[in-house]
C-alpha atoms as a PDB file:
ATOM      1  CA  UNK A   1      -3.856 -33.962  12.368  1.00  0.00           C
ATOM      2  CA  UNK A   2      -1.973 -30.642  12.620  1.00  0.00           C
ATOM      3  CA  UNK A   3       1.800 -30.967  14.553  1.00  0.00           C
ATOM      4  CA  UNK A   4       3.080 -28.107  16.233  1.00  0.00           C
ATOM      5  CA  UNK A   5       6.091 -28.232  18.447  1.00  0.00           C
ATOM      6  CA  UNK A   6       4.921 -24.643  19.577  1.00  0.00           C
ATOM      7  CA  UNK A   7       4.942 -23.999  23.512  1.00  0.00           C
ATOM      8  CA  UNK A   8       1.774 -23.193  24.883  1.00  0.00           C
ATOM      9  CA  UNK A   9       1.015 -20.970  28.112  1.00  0.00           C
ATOM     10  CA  UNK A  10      -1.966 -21.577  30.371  1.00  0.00           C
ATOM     11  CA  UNK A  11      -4.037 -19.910  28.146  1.00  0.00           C
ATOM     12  CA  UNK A  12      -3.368 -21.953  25.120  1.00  0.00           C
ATOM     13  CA  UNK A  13      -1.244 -18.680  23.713  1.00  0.00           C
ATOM     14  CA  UNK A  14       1.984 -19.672  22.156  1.00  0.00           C
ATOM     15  CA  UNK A  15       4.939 -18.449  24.775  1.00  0.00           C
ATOM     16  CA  UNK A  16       7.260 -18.317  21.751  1.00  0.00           C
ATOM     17  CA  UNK A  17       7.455 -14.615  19.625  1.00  0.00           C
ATOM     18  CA  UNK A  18       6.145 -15.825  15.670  1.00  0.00           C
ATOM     19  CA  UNK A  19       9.990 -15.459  14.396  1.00  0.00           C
ATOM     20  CA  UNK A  20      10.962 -18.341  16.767  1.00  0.00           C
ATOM     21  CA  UNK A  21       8.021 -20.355  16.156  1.00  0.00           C
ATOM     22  CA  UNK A  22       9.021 -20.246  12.163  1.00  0.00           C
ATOM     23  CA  UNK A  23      12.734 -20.847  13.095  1.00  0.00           C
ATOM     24  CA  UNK A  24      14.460 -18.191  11.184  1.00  0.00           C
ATOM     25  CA  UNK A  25      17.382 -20.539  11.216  1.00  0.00           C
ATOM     26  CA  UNK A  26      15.251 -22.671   8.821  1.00  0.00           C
ATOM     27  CA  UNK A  27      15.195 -21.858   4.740  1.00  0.00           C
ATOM     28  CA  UNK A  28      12.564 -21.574   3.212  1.00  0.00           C
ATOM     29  CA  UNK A  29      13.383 -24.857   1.103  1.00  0.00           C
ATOM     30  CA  UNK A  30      13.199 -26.644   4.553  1.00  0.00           C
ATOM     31  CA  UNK A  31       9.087 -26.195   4.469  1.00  0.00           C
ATOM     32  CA  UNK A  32       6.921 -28.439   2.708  1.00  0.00           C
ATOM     33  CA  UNK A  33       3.026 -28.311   2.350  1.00  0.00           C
ATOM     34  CA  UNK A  34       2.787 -31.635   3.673  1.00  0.00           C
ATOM     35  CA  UNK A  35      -0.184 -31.873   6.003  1.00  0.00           C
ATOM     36  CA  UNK A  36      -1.536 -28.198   4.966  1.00  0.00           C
ATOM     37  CA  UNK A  37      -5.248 -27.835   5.405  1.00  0.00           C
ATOM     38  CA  UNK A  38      -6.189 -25.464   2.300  1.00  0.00           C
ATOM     39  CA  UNK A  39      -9.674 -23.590   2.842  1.00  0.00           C
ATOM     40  CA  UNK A  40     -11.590 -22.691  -1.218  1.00  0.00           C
ATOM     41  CA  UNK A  41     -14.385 -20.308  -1.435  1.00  0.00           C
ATOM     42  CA  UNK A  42     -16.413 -20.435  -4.411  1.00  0.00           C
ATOM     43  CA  UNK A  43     -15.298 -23.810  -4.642  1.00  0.00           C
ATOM     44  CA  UNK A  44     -17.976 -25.052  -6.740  1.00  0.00           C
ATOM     45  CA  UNK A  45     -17.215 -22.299  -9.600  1.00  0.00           C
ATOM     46  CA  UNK A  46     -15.416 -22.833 -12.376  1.00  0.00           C
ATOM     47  CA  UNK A  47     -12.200 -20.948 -10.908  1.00  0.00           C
ATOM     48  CA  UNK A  48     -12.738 -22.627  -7.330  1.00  0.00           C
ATOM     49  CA  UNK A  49     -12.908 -26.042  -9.288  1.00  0.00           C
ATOM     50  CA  UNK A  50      -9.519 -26.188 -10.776  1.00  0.00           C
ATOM     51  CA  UNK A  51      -7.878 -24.351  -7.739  1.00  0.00           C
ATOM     52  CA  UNK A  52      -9.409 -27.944  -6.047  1.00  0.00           C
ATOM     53  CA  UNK A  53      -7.810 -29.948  -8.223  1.00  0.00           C
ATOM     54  CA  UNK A  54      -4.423 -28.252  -8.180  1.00  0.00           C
ATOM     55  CA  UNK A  55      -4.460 -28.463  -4.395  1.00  0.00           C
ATOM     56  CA  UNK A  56      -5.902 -31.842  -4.118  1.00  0.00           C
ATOM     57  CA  UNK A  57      -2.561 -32.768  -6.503  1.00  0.00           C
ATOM     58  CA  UNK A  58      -0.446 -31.466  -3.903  1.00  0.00           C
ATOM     59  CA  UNK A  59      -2.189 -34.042  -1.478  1.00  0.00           C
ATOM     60  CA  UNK A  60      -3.675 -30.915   0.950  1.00  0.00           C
ATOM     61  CA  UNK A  61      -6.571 -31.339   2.866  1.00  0.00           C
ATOM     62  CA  UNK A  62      -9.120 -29.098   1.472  1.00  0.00           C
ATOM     63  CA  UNK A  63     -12.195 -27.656   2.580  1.00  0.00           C
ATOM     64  CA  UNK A  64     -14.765 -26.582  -0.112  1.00  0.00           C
ATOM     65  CA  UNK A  65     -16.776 -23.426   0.593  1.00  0.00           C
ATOM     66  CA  UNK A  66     -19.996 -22.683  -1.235  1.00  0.00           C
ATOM     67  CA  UNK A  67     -24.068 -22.220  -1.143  1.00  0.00           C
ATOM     68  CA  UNK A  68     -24.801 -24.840  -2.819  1.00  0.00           C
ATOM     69  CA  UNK A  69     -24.700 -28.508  -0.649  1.00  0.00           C
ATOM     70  CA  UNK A  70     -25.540 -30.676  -3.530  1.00  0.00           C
ATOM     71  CA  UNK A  71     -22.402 -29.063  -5.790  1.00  0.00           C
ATOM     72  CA  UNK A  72     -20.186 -29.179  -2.938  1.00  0.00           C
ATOM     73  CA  UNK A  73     -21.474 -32.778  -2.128  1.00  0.00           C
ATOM     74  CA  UNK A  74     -20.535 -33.846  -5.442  1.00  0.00           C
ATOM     75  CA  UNK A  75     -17.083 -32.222  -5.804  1.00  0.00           C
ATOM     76  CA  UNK A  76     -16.250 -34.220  -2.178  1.00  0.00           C
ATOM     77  CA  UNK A  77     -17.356 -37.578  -4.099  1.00  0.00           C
ATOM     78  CA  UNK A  78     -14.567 -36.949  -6.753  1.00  0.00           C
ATOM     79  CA  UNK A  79     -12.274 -35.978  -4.779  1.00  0.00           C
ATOM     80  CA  UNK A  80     -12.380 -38.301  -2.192  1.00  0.00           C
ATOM     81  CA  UNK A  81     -11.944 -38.467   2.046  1.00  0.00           C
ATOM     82  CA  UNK A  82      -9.509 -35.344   2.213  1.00  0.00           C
ATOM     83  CA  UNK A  83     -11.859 -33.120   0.546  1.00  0.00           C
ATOM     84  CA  UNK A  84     -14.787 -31.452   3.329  1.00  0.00           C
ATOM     85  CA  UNK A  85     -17.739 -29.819   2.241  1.00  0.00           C
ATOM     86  CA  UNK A  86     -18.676 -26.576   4.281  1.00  0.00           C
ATOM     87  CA  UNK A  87     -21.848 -24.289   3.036  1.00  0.00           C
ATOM     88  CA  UNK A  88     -21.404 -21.549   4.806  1.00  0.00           C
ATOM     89  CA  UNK A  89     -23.123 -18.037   3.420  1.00  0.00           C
ATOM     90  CA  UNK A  90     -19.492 -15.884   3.447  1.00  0.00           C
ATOM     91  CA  UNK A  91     -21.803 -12.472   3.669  1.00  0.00           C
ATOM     92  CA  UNK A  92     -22.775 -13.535   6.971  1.00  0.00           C
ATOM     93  CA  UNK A  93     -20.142 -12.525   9.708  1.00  0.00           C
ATOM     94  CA  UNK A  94     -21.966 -15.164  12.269  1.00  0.00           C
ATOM     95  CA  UNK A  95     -22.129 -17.979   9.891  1.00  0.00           C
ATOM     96  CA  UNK A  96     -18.575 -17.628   9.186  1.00  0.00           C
ATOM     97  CA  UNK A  97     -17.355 -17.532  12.426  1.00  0.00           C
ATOM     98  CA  UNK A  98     -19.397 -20.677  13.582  1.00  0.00           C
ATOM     99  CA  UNK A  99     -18.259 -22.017  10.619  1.00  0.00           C
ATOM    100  CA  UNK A 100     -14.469 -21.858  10.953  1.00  0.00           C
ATOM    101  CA  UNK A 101     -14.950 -22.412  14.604  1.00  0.00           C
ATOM    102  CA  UNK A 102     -16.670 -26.020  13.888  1.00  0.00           C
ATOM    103  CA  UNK A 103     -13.695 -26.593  11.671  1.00  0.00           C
ATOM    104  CA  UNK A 104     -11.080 -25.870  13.790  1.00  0.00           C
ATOM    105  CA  UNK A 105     -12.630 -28.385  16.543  1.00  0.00           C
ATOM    106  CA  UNK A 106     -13.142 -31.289  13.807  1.00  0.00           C
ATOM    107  CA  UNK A 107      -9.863 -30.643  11.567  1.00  0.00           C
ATOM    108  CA  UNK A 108      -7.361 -28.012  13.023  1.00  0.00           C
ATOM    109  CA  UNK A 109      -6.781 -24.834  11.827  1.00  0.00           C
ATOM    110  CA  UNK A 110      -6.896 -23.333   8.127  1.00  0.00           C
ATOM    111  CA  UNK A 111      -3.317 -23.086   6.702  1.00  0.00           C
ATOM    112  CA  UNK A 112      -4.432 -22.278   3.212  1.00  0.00           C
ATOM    113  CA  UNK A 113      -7.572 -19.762   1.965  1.00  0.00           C
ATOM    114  CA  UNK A 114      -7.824 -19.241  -1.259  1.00  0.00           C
ATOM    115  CA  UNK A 115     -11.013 -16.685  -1.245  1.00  0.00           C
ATOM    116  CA  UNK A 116     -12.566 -17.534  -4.642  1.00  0.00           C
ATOM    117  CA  UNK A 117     -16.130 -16.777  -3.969  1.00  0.00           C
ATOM    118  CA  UNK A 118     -17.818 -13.551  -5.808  1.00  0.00           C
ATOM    119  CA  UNK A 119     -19.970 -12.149  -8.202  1.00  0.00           C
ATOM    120  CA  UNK A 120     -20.330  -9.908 -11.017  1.00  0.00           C
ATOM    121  CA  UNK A 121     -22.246  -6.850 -11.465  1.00  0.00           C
ATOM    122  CA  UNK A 122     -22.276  -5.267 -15.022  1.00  0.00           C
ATOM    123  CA  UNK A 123     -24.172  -2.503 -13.879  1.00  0.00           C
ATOM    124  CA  UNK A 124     -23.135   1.451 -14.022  1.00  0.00           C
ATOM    125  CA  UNK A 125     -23.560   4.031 -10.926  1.00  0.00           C
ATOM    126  CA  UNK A 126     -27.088   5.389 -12.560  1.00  0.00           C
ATOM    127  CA  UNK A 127     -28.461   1.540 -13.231  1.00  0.00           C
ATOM    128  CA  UNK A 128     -27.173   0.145  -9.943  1.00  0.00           C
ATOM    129  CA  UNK A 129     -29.782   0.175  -6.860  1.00  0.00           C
ATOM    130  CA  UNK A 130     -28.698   0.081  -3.343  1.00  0.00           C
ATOM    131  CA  UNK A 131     -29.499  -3.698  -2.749  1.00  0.00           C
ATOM    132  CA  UNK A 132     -27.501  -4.403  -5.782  1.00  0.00           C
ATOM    133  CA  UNK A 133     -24.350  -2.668  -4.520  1.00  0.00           C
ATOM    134  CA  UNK A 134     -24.629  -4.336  -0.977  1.00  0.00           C
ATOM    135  CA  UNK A 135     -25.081  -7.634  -2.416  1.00  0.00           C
ATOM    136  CA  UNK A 136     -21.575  -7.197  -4.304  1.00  0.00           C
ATOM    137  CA  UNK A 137     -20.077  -5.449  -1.554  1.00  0.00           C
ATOM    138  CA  UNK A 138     -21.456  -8.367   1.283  1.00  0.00           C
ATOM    139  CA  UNK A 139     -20.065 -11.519  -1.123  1.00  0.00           C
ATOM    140  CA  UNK A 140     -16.624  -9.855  -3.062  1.00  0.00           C
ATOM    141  CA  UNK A 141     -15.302  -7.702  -0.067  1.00  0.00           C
ATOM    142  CA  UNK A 142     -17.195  -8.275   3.060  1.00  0.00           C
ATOM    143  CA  UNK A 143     -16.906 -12.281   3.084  1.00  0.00           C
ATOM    144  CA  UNK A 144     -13.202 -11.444   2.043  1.00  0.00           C
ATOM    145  CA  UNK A 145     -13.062  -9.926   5.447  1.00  0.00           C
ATOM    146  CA  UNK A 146     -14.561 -12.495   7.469  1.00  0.00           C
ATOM    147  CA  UNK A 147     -12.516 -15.309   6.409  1.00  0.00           C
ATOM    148  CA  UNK A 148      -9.096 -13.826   6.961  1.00  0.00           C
ATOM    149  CA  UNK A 149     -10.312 -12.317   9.971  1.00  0.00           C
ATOM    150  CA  UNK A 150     -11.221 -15.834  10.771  1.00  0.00           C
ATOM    151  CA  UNK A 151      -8.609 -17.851   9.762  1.00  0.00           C
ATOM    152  CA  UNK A 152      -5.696 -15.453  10.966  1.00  0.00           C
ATOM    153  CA  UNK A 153      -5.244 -16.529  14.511  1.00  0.00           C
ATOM    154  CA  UNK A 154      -5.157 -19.979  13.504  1.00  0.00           C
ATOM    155  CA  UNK A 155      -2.288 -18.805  11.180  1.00  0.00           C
ATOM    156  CA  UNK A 156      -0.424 -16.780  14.078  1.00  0.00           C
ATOM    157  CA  UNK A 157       0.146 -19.253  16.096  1.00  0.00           C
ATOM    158  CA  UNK A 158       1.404 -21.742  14.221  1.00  0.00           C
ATOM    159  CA  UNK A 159       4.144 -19.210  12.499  1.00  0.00           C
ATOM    160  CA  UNK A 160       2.866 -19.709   8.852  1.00  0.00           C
ATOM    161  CA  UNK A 161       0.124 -19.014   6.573  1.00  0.00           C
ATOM    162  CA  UNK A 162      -1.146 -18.519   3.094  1.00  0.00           C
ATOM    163  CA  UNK A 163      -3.916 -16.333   1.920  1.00  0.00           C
ATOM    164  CA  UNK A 164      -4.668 -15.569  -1.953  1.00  0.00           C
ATOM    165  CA  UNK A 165      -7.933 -13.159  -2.623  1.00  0.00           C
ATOM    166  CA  UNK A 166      -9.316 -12.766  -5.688  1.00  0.00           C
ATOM    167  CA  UNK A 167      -9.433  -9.610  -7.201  1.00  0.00           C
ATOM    168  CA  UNK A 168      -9.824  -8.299 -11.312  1.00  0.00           C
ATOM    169  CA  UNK A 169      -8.484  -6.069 -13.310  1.00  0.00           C
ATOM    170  CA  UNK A 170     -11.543  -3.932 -12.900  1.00  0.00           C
ATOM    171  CA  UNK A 171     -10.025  -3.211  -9.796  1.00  0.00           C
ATOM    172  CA  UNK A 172      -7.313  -1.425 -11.697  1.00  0.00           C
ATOM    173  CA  UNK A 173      -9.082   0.137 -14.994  1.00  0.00           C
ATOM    174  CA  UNK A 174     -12.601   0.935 -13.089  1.00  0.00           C
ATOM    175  CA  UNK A 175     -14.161  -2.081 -14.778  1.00  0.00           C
ATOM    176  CA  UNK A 176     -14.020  -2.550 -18.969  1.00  0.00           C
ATOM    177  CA  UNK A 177     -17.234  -4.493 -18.906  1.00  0.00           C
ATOM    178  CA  UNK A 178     -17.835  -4.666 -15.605  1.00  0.00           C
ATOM    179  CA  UNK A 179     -20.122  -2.964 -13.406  1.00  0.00           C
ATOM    180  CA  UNK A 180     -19.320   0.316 -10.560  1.00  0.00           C
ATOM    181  CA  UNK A 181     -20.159  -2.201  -7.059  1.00  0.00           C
ATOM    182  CA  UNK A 182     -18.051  -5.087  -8.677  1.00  0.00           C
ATOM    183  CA  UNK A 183     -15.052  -2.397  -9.778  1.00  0.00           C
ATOM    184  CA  UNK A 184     -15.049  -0.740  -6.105  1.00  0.00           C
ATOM    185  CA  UNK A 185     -15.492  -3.940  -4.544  1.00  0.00           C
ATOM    186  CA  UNK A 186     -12.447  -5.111  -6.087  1.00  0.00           C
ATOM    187  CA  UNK A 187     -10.798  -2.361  -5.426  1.00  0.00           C
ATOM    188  CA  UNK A 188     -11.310  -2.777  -1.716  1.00  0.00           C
ATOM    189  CA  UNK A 189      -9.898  -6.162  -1.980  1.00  0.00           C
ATOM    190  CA  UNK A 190      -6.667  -5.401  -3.318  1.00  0.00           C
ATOM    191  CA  UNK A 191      -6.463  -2.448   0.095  1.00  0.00           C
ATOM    192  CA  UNK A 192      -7.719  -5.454   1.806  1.00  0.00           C
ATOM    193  CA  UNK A 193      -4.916  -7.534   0.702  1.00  0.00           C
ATOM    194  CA  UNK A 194      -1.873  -4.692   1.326  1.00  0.00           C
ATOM    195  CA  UNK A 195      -3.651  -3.755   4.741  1.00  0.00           C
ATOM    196  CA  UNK A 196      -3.080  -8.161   6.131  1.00  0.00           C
ATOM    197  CA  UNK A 197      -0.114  -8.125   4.261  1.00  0.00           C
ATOM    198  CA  UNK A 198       1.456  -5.495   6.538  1.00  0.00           C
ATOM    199  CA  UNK A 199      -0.492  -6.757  10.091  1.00  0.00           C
ATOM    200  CA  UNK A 200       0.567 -10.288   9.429  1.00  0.00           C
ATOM    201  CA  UNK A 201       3.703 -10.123   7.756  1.00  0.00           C
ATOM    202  CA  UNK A 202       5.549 -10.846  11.147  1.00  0.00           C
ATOM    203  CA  UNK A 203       3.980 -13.959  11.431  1.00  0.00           C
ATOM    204  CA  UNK A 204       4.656 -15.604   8.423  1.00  0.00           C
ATOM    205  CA  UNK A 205       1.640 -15.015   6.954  1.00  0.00           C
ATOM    206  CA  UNK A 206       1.465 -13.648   3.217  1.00  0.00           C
ATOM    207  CA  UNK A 207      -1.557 -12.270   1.838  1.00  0.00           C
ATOM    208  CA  UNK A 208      -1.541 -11.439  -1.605  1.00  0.00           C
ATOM    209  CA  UNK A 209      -3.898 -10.934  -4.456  1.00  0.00           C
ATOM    210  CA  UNK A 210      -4.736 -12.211  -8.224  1.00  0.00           C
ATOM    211  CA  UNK A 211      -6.321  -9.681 -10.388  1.00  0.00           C
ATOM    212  CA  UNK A 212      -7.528 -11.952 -13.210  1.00  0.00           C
ATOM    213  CA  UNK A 213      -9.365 -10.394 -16.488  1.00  0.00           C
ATOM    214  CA  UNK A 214     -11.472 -12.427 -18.489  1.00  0.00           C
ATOM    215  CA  UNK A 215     -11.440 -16.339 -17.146  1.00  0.00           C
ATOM    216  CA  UNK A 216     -13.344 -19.106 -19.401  1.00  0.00           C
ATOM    217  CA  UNK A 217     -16.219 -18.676 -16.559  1.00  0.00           C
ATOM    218  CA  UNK A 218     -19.820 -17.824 -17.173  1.00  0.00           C
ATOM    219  CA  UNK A 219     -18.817 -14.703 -16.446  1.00  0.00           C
ATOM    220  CA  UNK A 220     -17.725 -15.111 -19.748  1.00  0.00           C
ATOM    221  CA  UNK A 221     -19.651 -17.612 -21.778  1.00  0.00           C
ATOM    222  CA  UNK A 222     -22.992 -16.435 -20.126  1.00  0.00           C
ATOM    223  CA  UNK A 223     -22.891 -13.102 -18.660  1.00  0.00           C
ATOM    224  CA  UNK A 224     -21.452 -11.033 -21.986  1.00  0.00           C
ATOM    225  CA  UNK A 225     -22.951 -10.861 -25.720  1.00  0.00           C
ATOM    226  CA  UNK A 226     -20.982 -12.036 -28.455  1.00  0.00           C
ATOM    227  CA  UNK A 227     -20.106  -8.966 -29.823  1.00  0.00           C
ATOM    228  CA  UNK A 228     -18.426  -8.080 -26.045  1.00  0.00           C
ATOM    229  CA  UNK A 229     -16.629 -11.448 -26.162  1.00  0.00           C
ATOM    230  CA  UNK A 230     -15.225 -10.275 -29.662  1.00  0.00           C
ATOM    231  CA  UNK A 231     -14.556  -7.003 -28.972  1.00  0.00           C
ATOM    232  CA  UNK A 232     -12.589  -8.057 -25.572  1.00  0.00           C
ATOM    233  CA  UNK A 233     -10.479 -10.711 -27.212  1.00  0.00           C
ATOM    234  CA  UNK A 234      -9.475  -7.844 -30.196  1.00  0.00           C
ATOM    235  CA  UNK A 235      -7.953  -5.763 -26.759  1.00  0.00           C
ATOM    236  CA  UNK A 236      -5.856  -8.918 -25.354  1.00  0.00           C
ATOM    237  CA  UNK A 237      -2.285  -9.109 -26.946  1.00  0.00           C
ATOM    238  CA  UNK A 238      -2.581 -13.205 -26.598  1.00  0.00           C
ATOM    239  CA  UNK A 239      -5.306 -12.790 -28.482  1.00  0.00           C
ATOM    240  CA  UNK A 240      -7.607 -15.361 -26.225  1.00  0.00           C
ATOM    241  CA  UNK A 241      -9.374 -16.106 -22.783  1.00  0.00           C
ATOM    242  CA  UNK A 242      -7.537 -17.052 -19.173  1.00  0.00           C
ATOM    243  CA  UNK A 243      -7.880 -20.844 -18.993  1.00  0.00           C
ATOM    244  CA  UNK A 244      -9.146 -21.462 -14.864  1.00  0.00           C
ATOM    245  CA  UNK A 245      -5.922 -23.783 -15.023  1.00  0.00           C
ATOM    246  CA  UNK A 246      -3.644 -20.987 -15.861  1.00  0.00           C
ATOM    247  CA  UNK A 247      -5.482 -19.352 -12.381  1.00  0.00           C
ATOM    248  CA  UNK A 248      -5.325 -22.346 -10.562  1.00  0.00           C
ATOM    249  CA  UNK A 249      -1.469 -22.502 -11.333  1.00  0.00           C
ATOM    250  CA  UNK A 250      -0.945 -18.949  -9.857  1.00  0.00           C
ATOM    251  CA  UNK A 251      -2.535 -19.864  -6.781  1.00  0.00           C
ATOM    252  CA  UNK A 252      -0.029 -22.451  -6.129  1.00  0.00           C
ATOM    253  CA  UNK A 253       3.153 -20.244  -7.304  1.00  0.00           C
ATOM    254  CA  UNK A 254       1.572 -18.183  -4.095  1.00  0.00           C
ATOM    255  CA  UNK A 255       1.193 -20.880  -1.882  1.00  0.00           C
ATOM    256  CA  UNK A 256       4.449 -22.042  -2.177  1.00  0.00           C
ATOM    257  CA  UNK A 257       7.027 -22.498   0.702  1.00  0.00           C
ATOM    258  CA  UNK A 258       9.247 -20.574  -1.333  1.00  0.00           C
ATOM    259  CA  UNK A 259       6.422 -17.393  -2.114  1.00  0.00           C
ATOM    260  CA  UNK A 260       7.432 -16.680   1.640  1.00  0.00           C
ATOM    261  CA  UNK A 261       9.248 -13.302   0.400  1.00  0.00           C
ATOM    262  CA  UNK A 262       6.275 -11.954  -1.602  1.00  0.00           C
ATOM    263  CA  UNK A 263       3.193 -10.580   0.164  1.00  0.00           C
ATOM    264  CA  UNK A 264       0.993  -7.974  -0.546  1.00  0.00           C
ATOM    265  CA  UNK A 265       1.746  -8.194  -4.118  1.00  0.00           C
ATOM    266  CA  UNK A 266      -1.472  -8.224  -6.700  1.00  0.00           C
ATOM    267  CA  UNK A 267      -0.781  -9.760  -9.312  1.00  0.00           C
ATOM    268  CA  UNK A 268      -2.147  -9.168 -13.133  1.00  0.00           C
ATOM    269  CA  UNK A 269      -3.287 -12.089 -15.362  1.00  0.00           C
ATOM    270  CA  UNK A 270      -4.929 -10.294 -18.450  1.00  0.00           C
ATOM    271  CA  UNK A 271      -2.943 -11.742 -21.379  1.00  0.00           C
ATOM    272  CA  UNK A 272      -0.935  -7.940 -21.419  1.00  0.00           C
ATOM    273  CA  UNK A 273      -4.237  -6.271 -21.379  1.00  0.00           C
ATOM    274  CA  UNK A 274      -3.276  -3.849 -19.121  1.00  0.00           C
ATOM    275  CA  UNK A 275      -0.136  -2.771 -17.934  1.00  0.00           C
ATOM    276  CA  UNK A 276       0.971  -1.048 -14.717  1.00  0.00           C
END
């Protein structure tokens, strides 16, 4: 399914250096996502959703990453054949290297991740227990780490590669209405992000982040009181929420064939509230 042109040694290692395997000589307009195999965590979410639809637009094959098999199940049924299901626990090292080692032998390797998957904490340091912080360490910033670390040498040796991760503007302001594990743990993806940006920038690989604030997830509609939905939308200059379309759409500006000169870039999308 996957075309490569690459030469191979007896080891199956490419014999080419990654800058000849790109063809420098090539512009960037010369690449197309045609035939990409995009991997979504969280893909049953709200924000994994319309990143799914976006892609599946751009005719990708997609793999959907999530817990839940009946959700994921159902998302494949509207989307059709190119969409695969995958429930794979992302906190689990072994799971995700089975995982993505399954996939590789069924589909080829991941072109596209789009790590989506997380939770929020709205606890403080003195209300947070232990188990608590290690859950939202294990899912934001640990799973984070598996799947690049998976889906990286897949990337190398074809020459090319896209990863977005998912970070927040708690990251950045030490959480507004969000807890102290979900604040660090975003702030470990974004040195995440600018640590693969550097090791796989020679490859051409990007890695680069999205530091959202306030999505219309349950995050949102569930997980604050009124009167903190109020008192947040008084603080954004729009004056309103992040539709998960507006998300979706900055997922694909990084994707692009012609993103190739950005990487290890976070970028803010708060509605200007917060500046840096």
């Amino acid at each position: 399914m996957l075309n490569s042109t690459r030469t191979l040694d007896n080891t199956g290692e490419s014999t080419l250096p990654p800058s000849q395997e790109q063809d420098p000589s090539r512009s960037p307009l010369d690449y197309s996502l045609t035939g990409k195999t995009a991997l979504v965590t969280g893909a049953a979410g709200i924000m994994g959703k319309a990143v799914v639809k976006a892609l599946m637009e751009l005719d990708l094959t997609v793999i959907l990453v999530d817990l839940s098999k009946s959700r994921l199940e159902e998302l494949a049924t509207q989307y059709g054949k190119k969409t695969h299901p995958l429930v794979l626990d992302i906190s689990s090292p072994r799971e995700v290297e089975s995982g993505i080692l399954k996939l590789e032998r069924e589909l080829g390797s991941v072109d596209i991740l789009v790590n989506c998957a997380g939770i929020l904490s709205k606890n403080k340091s003195q209300t947070t227990e232990a188990e608590e912080w290690q859950r939202v360490v294990d899912i934001n910033l640990n799973g984070m780490f598996y799947l690049c670390k998976a889906v990286i040498p897949g990337m190398k040796k074809k020459g090319w590669g896209r990863i977005v991760n998912v970070s927040s503007l708690a990251a950045k302001s030490g959480g507004i209405t969000a807890g102290t594990a979900y604040s660090a743990s975003k702030g470990g993806v974004n040195a995440l992000t600018f640590s693969l940006a550097a090791e796989t920038a020679p490859f051409g690989i990007t890695v680069n982040g999205i530091a959202p604030a306030y999505v219309k997830t349950p995050m949102i509609t569930e997980q604050l009181t009124e009167e903190e939905r109020q008192g947040v939308l008084k603080k954004i200059p729009v004056g309103r929420f992040c539709e998960p379309e507006e998300f979706a759409h900055v997922v694909l500006f990084l994707i692009s064939p012609l993103a190739g000169f950005i990487t290890g870039e976070i970028i803010d999308l708060n509605g200007g509230l917060w500046f840096d």
